[in-house]
C-alpha atoms as a PDB file:
ATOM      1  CA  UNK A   1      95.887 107.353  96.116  1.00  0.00           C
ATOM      2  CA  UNK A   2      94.474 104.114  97.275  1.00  0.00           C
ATOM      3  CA  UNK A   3      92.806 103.489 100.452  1.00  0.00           C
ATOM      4  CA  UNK A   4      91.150 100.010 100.882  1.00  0.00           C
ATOM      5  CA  UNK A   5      90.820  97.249 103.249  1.00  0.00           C
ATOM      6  CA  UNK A   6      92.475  93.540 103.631  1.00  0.00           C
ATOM      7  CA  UNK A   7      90.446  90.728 105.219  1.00  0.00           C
ATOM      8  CA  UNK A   8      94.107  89.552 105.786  1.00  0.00           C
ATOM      9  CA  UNK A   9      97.194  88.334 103.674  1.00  0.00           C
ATOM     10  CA  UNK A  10     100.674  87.155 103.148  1.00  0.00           C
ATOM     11  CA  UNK A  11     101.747  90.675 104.638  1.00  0.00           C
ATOM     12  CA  UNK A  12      99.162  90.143 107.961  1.00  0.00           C
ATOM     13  CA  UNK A  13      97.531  87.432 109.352  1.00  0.00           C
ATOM     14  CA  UNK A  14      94.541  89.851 110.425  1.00  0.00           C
ATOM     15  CA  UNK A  15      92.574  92.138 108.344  1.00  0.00           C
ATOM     16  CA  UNK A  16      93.737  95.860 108.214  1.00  0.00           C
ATOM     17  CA  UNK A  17      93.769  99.450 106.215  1.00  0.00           C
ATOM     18  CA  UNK A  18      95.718 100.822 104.311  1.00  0.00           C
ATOM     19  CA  UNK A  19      96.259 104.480 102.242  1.00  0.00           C
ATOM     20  CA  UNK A  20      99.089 103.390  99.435  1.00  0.00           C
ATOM     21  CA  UNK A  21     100.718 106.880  97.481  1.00  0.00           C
ATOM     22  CA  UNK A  22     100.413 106.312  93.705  1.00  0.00           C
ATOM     23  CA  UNK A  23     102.500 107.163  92.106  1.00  0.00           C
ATOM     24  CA  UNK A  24     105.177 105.355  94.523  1.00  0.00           C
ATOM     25  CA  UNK A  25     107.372 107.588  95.981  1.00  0.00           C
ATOM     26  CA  UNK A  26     110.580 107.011  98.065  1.00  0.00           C
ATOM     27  CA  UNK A  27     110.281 104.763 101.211  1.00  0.00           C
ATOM     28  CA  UNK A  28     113.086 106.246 103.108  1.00  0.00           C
ATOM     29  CA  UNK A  29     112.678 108.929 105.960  1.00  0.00           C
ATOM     30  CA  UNK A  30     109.135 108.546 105.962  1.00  0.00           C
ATOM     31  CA  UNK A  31     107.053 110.576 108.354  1.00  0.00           C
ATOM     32  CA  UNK A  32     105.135 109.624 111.154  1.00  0.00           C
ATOM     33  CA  UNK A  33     101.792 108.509 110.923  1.00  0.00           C
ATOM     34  CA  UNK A  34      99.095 109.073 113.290  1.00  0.00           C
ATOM     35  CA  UNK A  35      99.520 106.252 116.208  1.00  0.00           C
ATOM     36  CA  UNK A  36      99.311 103.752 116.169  1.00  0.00           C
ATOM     37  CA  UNK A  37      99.606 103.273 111.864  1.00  0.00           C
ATOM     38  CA  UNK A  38     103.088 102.392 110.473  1.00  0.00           C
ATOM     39  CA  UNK A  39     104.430 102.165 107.195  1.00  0.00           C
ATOM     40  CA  UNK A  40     104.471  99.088 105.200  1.00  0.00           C
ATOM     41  CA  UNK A  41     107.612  98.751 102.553  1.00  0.00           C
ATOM     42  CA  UNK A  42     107.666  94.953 101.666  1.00  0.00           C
ATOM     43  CA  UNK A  43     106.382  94.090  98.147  1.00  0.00           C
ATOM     44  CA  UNK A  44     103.956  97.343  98.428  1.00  0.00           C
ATOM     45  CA  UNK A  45     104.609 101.118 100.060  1.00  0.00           C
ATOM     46  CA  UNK A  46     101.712 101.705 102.139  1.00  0.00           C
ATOM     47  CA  UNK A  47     100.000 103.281 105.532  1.00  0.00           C
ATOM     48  CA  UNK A  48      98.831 100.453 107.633  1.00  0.00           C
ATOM     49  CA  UNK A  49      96.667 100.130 110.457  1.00  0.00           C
ATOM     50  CA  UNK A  50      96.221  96.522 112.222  1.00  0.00           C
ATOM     51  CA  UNK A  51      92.337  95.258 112.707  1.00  0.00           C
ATOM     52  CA  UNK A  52      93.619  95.103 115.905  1.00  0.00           C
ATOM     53  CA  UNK A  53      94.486  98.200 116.755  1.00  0.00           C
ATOM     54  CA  UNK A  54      91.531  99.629 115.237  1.00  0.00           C
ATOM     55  CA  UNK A  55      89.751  97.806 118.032  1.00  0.00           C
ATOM     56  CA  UNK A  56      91.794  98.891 120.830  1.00  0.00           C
ATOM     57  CA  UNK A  57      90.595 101.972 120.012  1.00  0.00           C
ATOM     58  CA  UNK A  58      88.030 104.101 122.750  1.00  0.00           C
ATOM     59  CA  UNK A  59      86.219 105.132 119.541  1.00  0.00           C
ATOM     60  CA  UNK A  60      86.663 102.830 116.639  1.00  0.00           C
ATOM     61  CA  UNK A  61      85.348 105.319 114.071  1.00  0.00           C
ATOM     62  CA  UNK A  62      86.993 108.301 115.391  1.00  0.00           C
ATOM     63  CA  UNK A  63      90.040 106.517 115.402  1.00  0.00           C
ATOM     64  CA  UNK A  64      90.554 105.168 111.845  1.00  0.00           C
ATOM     65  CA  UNK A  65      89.050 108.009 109.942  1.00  0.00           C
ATOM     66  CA  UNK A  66      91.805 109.935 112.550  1.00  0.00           C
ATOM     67  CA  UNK A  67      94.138 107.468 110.939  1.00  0.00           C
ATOM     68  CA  UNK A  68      92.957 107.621 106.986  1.00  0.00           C
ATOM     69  CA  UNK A  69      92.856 111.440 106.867  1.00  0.00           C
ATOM     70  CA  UNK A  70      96.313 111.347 108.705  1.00  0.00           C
ATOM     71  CA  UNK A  71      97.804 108.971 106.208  1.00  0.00           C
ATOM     72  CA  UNK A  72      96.037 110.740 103.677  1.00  0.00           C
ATOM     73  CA  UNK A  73      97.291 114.222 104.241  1.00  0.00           C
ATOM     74  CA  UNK A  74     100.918 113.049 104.802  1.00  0.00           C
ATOM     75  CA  UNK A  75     100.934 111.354 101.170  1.00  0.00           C
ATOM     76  CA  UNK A  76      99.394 114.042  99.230  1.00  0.00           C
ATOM     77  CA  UNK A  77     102.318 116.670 100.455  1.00  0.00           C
ATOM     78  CA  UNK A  78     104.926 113.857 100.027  1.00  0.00           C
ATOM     79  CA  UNK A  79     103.629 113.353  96.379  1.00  0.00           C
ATOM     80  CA  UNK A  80     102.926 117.501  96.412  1.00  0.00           C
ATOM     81  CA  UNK A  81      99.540 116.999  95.837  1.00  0.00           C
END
């Protein structure tokens, strides 16, 4: 499992988070992920919160390790970890 950080890309013009499954598994009927995260399917499968949003956030630290373990957790029982 990968979890890093961007300071920004091709994929987002703003720095963000992500928690990437490896090995890869299939990108359709993917679960939710704890608001407001999204999947990311072009060029790389991966959990992704905004920099943004992670400022919008009451609690900035509550709110993305909310996020990571989320993401996390959700991975490891699609890969049956």
């Amino acid at each position: 499992m990968g979890v890093g950080a961007s300071p920004g890309d091709e994929f987002y013009a703003q720095p963000y988070v992500y928690v990437s499954p490896w090995p890869r598994f299939d990108g359709q009927n993917l679960p939710e992920l704890p608001p407001p995260g999204h999947w990311h399917t072009d060029g790389f499968l991966g959990a992704v919160i905004t920099g943004e949003d992670v400022l919008a956030f009451k609690d900035r630290r509550r709110g993305l390790l909310s996020f990571v373990d989320g993401a996390f957790d959700i991975a490891r029982a699609r890969l049956g970890a």
